[in-house]
Protein backbone atom coordinates (compact mmCIF):
# COMPACT_ATOMS: atom_id res chain seq x y z
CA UNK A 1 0.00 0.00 0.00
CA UNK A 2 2.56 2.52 1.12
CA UNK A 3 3.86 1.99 -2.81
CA UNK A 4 1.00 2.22 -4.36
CA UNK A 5 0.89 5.88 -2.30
CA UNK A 6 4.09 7.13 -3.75
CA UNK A 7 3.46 6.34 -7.21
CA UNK A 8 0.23 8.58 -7.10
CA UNK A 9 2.38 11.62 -6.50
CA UNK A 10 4.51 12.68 -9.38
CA UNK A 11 8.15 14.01 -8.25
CA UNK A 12 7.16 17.65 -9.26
CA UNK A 13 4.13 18.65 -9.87
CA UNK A 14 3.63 22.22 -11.27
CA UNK A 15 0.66 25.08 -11.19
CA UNK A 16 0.11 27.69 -12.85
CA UNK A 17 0.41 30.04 -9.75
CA UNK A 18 3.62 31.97 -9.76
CA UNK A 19 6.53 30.81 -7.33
CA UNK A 20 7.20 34.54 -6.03
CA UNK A 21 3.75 36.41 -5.27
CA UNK A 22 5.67 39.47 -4.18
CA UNK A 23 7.38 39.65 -8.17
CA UNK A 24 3.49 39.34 -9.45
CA UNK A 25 2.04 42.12 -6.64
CA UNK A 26 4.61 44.51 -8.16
CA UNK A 27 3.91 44.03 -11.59
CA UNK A 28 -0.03 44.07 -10.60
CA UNK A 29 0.45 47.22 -9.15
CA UNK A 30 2.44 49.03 -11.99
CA UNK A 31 -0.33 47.38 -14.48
CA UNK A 32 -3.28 49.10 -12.61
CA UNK A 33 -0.79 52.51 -12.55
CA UNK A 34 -0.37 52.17 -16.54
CA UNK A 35 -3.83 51.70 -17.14
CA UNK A 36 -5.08 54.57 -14.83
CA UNK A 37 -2.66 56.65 -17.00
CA UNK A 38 -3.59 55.38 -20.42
CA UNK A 39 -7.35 56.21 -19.34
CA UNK A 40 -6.16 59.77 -18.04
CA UNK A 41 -4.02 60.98 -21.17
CA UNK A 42 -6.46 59.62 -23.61
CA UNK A 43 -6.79 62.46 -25.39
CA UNK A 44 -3.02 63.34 -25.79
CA UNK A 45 -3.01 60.44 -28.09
CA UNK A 46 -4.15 59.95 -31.68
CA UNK A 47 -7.83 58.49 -31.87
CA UNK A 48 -6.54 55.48 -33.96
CA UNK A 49 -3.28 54.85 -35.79
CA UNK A 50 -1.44 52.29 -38.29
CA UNK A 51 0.25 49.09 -36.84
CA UNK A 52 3.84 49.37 -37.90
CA UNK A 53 5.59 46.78 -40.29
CA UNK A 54 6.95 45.16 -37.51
CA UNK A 55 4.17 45.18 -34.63
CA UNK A 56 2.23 43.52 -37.58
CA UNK A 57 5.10 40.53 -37.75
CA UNK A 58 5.09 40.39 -33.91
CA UNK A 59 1.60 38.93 -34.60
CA UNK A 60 2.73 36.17 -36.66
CA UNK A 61 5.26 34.77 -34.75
CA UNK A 62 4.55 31.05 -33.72
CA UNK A 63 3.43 29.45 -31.17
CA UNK A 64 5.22 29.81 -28.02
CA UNK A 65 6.96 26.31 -26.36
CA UNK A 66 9.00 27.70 -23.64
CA UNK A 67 8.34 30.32 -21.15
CA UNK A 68 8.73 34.18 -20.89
CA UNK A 69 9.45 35.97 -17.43
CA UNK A 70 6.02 37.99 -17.14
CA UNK A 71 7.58 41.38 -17.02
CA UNK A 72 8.89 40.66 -20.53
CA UNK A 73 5.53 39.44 -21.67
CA UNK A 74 3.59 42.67 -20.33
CA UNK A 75 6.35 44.80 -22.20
CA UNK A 76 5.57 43.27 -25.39
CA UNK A 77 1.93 44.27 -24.49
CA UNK A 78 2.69 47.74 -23.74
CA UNK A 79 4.37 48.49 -26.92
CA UNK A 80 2.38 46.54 -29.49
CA UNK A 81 -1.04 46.61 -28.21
CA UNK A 82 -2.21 49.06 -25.86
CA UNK A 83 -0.51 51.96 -28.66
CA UNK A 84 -2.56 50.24 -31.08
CA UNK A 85 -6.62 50.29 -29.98
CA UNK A 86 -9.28 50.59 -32.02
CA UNK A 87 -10.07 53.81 -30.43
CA UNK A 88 -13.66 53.52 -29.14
CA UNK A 89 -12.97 54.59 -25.56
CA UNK A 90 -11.29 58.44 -27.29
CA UNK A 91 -13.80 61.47 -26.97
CA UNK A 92 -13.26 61.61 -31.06
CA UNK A 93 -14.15 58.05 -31.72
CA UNK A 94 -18.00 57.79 -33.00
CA UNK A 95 -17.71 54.71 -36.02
CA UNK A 96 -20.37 52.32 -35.71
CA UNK A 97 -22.06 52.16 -32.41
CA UNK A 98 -19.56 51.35 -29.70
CA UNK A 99 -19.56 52.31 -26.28
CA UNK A 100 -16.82 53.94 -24.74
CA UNK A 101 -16.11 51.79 -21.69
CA UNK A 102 -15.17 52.70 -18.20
CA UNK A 103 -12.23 52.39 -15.61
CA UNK A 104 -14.82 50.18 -12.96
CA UNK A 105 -15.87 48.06 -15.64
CA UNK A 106 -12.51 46.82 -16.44
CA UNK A 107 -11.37 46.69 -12.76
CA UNK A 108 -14.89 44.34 -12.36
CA UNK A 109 -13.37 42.40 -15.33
CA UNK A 110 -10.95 42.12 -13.31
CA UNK A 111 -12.12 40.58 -10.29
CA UNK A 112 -14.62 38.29 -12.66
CA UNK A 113 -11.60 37.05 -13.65
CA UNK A 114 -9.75 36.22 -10.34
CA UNK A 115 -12.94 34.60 -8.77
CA UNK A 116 -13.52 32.62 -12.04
CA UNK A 117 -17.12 31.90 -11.76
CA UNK A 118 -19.02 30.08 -14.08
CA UNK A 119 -21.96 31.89 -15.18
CA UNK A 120 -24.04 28.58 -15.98
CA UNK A 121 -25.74 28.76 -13.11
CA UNK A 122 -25.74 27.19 -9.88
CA UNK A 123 -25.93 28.73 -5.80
CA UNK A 124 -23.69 31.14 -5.52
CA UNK A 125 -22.80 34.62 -5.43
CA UNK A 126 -21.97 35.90 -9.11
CA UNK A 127 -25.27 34.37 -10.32
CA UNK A 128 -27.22 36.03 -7.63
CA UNK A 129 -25.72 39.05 -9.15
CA UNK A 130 -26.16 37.82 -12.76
CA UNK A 131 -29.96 37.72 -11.81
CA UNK A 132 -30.39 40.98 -9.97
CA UNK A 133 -28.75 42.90 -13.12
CA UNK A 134 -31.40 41.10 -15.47
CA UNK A 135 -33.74 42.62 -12.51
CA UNK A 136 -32.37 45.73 -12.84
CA UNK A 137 -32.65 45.75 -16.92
CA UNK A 138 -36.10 44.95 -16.83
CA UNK A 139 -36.71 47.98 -14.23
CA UNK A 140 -34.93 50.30 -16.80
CA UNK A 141 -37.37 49.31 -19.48
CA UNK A 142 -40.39 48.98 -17.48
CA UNK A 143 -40.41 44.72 -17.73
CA UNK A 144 -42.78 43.09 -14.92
CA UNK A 145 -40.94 41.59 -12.29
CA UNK A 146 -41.92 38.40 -13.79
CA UNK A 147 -40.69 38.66 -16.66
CA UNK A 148 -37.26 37.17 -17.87
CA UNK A 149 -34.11 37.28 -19.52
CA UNK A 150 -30.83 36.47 -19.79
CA UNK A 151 -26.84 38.09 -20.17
CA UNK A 152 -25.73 37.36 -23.50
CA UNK A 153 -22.62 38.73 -25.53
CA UNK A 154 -24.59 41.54 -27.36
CA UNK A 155 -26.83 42.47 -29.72
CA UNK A 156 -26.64 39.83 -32.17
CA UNK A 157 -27.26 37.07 -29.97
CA UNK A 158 -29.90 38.86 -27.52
CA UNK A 159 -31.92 39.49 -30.78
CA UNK A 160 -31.12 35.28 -31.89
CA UNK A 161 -32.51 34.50 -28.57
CA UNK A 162 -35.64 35.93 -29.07
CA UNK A 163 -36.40 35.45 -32.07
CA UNK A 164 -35.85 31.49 -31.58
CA UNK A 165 -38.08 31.96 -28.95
CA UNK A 166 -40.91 33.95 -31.13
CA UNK A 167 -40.19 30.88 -34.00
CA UNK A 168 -41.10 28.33 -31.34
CA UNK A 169 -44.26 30.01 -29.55
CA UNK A 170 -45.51 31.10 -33.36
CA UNK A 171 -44.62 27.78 -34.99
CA UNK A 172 -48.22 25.62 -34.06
CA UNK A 173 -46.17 22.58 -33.65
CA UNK A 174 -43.24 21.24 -30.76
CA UNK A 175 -40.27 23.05 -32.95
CA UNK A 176 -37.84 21.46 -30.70
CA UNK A 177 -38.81 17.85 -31.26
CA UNK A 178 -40.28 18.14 -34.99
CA UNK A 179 -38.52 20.70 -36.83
CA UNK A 180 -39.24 23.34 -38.72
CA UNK A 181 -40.60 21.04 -41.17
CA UNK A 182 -43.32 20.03 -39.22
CA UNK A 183 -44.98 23.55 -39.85
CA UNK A 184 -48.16 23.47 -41.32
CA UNK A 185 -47.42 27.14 -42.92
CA UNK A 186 -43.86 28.35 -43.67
CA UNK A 187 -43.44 31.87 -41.01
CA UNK A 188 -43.22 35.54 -41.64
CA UNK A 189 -41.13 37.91 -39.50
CA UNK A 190 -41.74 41.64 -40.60
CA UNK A 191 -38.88 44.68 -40.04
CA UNK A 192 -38.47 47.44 -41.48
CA UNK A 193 -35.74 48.20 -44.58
CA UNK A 194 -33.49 49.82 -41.93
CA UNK A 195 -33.24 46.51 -39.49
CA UNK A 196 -30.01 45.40 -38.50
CA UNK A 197 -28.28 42.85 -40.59
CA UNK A 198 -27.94 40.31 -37.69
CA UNK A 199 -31.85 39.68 -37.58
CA UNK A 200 -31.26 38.12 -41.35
CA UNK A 201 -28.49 35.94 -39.55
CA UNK A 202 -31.07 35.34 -37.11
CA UNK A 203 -33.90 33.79 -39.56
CA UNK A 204 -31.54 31.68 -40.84
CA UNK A 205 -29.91 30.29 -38.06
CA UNK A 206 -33.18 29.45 -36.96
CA UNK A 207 -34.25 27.35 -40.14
CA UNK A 208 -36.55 29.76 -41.66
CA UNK A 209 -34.41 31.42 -44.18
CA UNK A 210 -33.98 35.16 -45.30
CA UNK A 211 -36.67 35.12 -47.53
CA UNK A 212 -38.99 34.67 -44.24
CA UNK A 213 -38.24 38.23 -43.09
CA UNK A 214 -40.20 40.69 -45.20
CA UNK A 215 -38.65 44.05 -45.25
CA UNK A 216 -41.07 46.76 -45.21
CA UNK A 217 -39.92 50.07 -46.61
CA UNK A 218 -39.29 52.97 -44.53
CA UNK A 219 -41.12 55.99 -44.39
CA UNK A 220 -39.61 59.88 -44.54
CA UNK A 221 -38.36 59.45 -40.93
CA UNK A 222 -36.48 56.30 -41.80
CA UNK A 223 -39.40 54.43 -39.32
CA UNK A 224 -41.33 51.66 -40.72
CA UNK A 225 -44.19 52.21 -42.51
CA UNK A 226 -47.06 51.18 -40.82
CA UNK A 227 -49.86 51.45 -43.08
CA UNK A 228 -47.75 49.15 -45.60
CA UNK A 229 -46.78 46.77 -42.81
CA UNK A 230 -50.33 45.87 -42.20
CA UNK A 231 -51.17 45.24 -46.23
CA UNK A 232 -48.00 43.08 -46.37
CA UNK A 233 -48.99 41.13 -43.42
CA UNK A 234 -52.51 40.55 -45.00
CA UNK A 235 -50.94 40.07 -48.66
CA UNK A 236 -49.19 36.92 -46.64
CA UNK A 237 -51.98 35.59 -45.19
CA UNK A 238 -54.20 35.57 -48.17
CA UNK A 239 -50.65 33.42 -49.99
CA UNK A 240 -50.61 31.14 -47.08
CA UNK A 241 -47.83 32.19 -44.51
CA UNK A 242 -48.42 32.26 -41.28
CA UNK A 243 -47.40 35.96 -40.09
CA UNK A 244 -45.28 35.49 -36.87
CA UNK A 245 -42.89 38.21 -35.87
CA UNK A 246 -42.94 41.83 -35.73
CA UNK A 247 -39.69 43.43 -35.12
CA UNK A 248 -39.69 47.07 -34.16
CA UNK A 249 -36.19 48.95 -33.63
CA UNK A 250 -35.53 51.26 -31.01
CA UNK A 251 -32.66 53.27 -32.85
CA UNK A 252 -31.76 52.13 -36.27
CA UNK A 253 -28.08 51.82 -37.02
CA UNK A 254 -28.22 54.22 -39.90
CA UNK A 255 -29.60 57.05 -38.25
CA UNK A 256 -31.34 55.92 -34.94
CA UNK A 257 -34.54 56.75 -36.15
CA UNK A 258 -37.29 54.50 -33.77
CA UNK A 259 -39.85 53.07 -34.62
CA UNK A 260 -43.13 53.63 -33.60
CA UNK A 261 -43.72 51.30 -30.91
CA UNK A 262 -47.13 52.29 -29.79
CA UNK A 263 -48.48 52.12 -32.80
CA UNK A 264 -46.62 48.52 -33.42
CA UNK A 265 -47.69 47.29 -29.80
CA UNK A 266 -51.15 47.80 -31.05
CA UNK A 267 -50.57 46.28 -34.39
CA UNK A 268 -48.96 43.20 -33.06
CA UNK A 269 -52.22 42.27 -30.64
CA UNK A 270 -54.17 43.21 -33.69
CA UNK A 271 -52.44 40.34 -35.94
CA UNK A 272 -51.61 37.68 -33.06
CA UNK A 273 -48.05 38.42 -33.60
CA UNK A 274 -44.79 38.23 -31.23
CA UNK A 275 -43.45 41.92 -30.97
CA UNK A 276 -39.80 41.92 -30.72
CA UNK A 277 -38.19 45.36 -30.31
CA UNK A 278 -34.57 45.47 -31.20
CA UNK A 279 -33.70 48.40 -29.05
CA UNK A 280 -29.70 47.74 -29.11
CA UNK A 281 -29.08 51.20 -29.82
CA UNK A 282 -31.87 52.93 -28.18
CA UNK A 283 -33.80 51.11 -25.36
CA UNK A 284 -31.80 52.82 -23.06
CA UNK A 285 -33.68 55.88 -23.97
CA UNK A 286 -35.80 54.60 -21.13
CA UNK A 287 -34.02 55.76 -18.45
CA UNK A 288 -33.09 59.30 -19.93
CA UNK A 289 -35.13 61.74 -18.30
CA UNK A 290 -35.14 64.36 -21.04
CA UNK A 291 -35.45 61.83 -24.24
CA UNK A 292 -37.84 58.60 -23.04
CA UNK A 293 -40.68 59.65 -24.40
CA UNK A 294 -38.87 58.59 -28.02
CA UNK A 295 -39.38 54.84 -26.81
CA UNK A 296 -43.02 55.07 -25.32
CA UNK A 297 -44.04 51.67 -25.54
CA UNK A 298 -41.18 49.48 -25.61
CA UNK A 299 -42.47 47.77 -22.17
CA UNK A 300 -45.74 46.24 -24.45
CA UNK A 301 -42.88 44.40 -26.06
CA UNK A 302 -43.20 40.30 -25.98
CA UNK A 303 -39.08 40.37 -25.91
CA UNK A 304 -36.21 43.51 -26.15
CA UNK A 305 -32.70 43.65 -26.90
CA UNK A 306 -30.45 45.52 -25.43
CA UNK A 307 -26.47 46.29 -24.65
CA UNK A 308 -25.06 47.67 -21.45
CA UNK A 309 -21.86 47.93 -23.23
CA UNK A 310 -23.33 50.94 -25.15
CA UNK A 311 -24.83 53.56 -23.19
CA UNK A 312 -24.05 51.66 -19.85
CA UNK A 313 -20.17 51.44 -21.03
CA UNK A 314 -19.50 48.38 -19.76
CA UNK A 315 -16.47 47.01 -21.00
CA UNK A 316 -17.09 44.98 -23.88
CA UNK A 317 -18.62 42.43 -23.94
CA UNK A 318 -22.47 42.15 -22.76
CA UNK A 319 -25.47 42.25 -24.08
CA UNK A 320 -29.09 41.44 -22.41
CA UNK A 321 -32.48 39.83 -23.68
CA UNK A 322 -35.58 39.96 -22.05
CA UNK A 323 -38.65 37.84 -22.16
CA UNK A 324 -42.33 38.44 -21.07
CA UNK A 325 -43.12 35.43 -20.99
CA UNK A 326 -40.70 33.11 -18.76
CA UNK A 327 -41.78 30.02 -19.16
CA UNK A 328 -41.39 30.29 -22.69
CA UNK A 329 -38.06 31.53 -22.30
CA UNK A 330 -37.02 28.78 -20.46
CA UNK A 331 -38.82 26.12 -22.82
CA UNK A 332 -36.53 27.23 -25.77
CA UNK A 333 -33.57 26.12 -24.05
CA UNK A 334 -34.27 23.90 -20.98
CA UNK A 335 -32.62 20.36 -21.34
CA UNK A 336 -32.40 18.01 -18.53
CA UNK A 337 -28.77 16.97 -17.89
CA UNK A 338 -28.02 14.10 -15.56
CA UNK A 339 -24.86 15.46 -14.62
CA UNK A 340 -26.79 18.86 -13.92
CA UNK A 341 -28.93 17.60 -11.69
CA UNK A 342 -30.39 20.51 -8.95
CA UNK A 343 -30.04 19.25 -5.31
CA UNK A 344 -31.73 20.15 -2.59
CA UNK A 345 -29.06 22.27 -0.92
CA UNK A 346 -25.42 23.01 -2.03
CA UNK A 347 -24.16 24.13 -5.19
CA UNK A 348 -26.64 22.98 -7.38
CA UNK A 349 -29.27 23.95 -5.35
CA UNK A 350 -30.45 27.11 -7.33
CA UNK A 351 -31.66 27.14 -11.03
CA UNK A 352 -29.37 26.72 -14.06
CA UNK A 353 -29.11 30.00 -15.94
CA UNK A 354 -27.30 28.06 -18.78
CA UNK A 355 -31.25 26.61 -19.50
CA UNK A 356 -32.30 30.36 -20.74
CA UNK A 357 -29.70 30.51 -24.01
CA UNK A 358 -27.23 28.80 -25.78
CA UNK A 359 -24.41 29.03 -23.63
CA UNK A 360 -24.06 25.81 -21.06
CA UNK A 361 -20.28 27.89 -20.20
CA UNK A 362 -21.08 31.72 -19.21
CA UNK A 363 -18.93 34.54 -18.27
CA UNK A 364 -19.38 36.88 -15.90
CA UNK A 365 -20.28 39.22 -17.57
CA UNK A 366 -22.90 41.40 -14.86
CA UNK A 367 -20.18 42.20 -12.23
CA UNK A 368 -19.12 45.53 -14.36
CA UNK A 369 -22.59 46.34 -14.85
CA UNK A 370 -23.44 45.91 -11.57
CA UNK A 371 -20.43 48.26 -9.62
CA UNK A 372 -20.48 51.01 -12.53
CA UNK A 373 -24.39 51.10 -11.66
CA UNK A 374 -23.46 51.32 -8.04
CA UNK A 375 -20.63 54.03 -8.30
CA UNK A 376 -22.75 56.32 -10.69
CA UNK A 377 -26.31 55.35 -10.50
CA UNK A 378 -29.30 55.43 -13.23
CA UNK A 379 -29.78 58.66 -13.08
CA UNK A 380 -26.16 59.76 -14.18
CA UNK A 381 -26.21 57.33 -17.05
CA UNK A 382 -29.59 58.61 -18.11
CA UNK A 383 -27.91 62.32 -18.03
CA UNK A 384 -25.05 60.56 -20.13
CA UNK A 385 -27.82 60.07 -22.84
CA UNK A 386 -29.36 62.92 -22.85
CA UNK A 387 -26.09 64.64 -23.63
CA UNK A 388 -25.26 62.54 -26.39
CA UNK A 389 -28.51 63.60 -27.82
CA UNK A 390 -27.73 67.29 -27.02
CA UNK A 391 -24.05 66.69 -28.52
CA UNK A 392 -25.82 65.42 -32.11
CA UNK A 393 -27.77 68.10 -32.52
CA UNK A 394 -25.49 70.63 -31.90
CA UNK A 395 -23.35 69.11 -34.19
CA UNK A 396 -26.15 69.26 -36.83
CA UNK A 397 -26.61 73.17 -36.15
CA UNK A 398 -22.69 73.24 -36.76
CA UNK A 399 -23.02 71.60 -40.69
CA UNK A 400 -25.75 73.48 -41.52
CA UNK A 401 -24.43 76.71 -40.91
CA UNK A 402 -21.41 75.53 -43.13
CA UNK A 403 -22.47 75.98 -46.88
CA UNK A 404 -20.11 73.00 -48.05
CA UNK A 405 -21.93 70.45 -46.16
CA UNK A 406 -25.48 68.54 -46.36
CA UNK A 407 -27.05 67.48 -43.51
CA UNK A 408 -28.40 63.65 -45.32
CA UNK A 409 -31.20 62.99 -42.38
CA UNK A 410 -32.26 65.29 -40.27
CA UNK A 411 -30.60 64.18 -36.88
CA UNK A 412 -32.95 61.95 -34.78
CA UNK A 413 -31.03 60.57 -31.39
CA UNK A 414 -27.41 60.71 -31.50
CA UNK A 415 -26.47 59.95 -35.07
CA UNK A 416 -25.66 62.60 -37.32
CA UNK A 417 -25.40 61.81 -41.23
CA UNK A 418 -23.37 64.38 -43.66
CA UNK A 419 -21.25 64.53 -46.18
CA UNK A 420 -19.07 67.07 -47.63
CA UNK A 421 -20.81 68.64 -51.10
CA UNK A 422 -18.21 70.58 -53.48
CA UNK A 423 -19.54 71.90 -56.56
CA UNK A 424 -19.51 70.24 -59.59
CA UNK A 425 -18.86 66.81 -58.40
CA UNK A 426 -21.14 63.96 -60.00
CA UNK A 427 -22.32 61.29 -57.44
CA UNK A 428 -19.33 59.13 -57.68
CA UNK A 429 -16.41 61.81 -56.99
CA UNK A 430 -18.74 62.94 -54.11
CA UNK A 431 -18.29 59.53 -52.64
CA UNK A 432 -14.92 59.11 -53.11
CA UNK A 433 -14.32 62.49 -51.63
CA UNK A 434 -16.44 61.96 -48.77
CA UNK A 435 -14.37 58.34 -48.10
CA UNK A 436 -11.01 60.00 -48.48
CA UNK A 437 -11.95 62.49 -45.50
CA UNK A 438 -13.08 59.81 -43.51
CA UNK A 439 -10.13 57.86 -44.08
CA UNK A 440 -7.96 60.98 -43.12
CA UNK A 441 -9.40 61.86 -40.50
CA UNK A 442 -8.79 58.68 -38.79
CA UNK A 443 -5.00 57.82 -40.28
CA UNK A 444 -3.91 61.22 -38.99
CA UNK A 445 -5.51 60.54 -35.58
CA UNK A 446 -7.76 63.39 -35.83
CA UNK A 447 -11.23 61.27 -35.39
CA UNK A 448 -12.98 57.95 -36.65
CA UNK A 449 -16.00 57.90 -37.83
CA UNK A 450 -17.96 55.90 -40.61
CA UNK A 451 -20.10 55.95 -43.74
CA UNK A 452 -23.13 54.50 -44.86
CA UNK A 453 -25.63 54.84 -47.49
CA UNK A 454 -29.06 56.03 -46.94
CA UNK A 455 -32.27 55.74 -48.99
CA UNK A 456 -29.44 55.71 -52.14
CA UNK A 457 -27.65 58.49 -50.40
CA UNK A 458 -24.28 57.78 -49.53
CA UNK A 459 -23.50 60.19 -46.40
CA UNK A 460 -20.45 60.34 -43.37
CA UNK A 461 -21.97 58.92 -40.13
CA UNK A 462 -21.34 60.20 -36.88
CA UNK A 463 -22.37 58.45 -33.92
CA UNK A 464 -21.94 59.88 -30.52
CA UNK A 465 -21.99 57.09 -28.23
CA UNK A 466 -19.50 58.26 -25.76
CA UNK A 467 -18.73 59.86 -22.28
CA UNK A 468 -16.04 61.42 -23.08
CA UNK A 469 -17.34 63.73 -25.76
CA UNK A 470 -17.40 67.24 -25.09
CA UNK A 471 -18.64 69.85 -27.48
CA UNK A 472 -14.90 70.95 -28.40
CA UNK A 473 -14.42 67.99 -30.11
CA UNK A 474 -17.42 68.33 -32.13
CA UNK A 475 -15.86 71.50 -33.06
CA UNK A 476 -12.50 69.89 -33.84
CA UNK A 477 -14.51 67.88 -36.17
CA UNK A 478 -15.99 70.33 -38.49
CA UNK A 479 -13.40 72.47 -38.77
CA UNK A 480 -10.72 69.46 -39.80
CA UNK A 481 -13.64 67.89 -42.06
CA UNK A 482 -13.36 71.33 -43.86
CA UNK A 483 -9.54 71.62 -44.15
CA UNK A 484 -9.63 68.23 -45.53
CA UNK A 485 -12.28 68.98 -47.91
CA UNK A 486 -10.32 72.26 -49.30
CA UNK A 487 -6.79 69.96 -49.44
CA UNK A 488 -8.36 67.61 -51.66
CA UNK A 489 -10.82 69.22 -54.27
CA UNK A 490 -9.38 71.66 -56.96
């Protein structure tokens, strides 16, 4: 026996745990000190800038076999990543829709790290908190308490989520056991021509098929068109589909033009149909006291997207779904697992939070929702909003008081589309003038920002989705846009 004992223990066994603590505290301590200074001097650097030739090779070295002391590793961090960002948390970065993060959110990713939770579920403290910031979500947006929903990595898959769940509610037959081929009539889903491409990812990952959402076009406002949603819904009854899905959007990501959601609410009991509101980019509206009233409604919804890591500014990544109607929720996901059995005390003991999406493995992903919402409250983050709002339309006042530019839209939230018009440019030139700005702008570190084409109108997009913003920048902005413009047209 006593042999048997030794040969179970290897002669050295190893861990990844360092053997000096004291060597790691230091280096902890200077990497919390570097990244309170790369926060602070932000704006002393360029908003985004080239890789050089041979930071780009320093990605395509091979795999490593042999270990690095980890002062040497953090060096080659500090000079060929952290120089390099993609810019989103600069006051001058507005491509896309990106948040702009926050110093507590990454010190909360952080400590999600060191006490390594798994976010599938189970009793214990980081899913109690995982709840009560799904809780706290469905307060924003005025959900019932018994409603639910789930963290999730964004946008794309908060909207997947429900709209699997709409498919299988809608469907008539038990779409988990049978199939989509079971259906007696093939599904519609209606949006409007403005809905975000991942809802056609959506339809097909859920076996319907982009030809199963129906765009409807857009009226003046860039909003759906109401009066021609309800004819195309009836066209597709009278053919033989089986109209489903409604999805409204709260904040397009062309120009964050909203829906009307009232009107849709209304629409959708009319019709028997699941009202999903994509509000990704403007939910949050909700809890901004001097803009809600844009997003009236949105708490008639059957399910909502939405992302903390925009106008929260959580670190990415996390996103949030919720669901009127739980049980449904949890019968599009639920599957019994004997080695996930629940107990009747101990770990297993609470429900399994893995049984309300795809993920079985979850991050933890509410902790830096959950202290930035306790440092700053609502109420600041709802001020945050308004002043991105206030931001975009000052900016709009600022390009149409400048005879060389064309406000596209008129400004709705906090996206501003323009473009640069010199005379006697044809369509074409005006595009490729309006791209090499952009692009200038953001290789000379000036700003980023994006383009996109609207009703056939190809425009500069500027979306102000960030704390750090101030009015000066906006300023910056125009004024460079203009230099630009003179440098490169005859």
């Amino acid at each position: 026996m006593e042999t048997l004992r030794r040969a179970a223990v290897p002669d050295a066994e190893e861990s990844l745990d360092p053997v000096d603590w004291s060597d790691v505290r230091a280096l902890g301590h200077r990497i919390i000190d570097d990244s309170i200074n790369y926060l602070r001097d932000v704006r002393e650097r360029p908003v985004w800038q080239e890789m050089p030739v041979e930071v780009k090779t320093m990605f395509e070295r091979p795999l490593p076999r042999f270990s690095t002391p980890l002062d040497a590793v953090y060096r080659q961090v500090t000079e060929n990543l952290m120089p390099y960002p993609m810019g989103n948390i600069h006051p001058r970065f507005w491509s896309w829709y990106m948040g702009s993060s926050n110093f507590t959110g990454a010190l909360a990713d952080l400590l999600a790290a060191v006490q390594g939770s798994n976010l599938g579920g189970g009793n214990h403290a980081a899913a109690s908190m995982d709840n009560q910031v799904v809780n706290w979500c469905k307060e924003m947006l005025g959900f019932p308490p018994s409603a639910s929903g789930t963290l999730v990595s964004g946008g794309s898959m908060a909207n997947l989520i429900a709209l699997t769940i709409a498919r299988n509610v809608k469907a008539g037959v038990n779409i988990r056991e049978d199939g989509v081929g079971a259906m007696e009539r093939p599904l519609r889903l209606y949006a409007s021509d403005q809905v975000h491409s991942c809802h056609r990812k959506a339809v097909e990952a859920v076996g319907l098929g982009n030809k199963a959402l129906r765009r409807i076009p857009s009226d003046a406002r860039l909003r759906i068109d109401v009066a021609a949603l309800r004819t195309a819904i009836a066209e597709d009854r009278t053919a033989g589909f089986q109209p489903a899905c409604l999805i409204a959007t709260a904040g397009t990501v062309n120009t964050g033009a909203i829906d009307d959601l009232d009107a849709l609410a209304n629409l959708a009991a009319e019709e028997n149909l699941w009202l999903h509101v994509d509000g990704c980019i403007g939910a949050l509206l909700a809890i901004a006291p001097g803009n809600s009233y844009r997003v009236a409604g949105i708490a008639r919804a059957d399910s909502v997207a939405l992302d903390p890591h925009k106008w929260l500014h959580a670190p990415f990544e996390v996103g949030c779904v919720l669901i009127r109607d739980a049980s449904a929720h949890r019968g599009a996901f639920a599957v019994t697992q004997e080695y996930l059995e629940a107990t009747p005390r101990g770990l297993a003991s609470a429900e399994w939070l893995y049984e309300y999406g795809l993920q079985t493995t979850r991050g933890f992903r509410a902790l830096k929702v959950w202290m930035a919402l306790q440092e700053h409250g609502i109420e600041k983050f709802g001020r945050l909003i308004d002043q991105n709002i206030a931001q975009a339309h000052y900016l709009s006042r600022l390009i149409e008081q400048e005879s060389l530019f064309e406000l596209v839209v008129p400004t709705s939230i906090n996206i501003v589309c323009f473009r640069y018009c010199f005379p006697r440019l044809d369509v074409a030139a005006r595009k490729a003038l309006n791209i090499e700005i952009m692009l200038r702008l953001q290789e000379e570190g000036i700003a980023a920002l994006s383009d996109t084409t609207v009703h056939g109108e190809h425009c500069l997009r500027v979306a102000i989705n960030n704390h750090r913003t101030r009015r000066e920048d906006l300023v910056v902005l125009v004024q460079e846009t203009l230099r630009l413009g003179a440098l490169l047209t005859p």
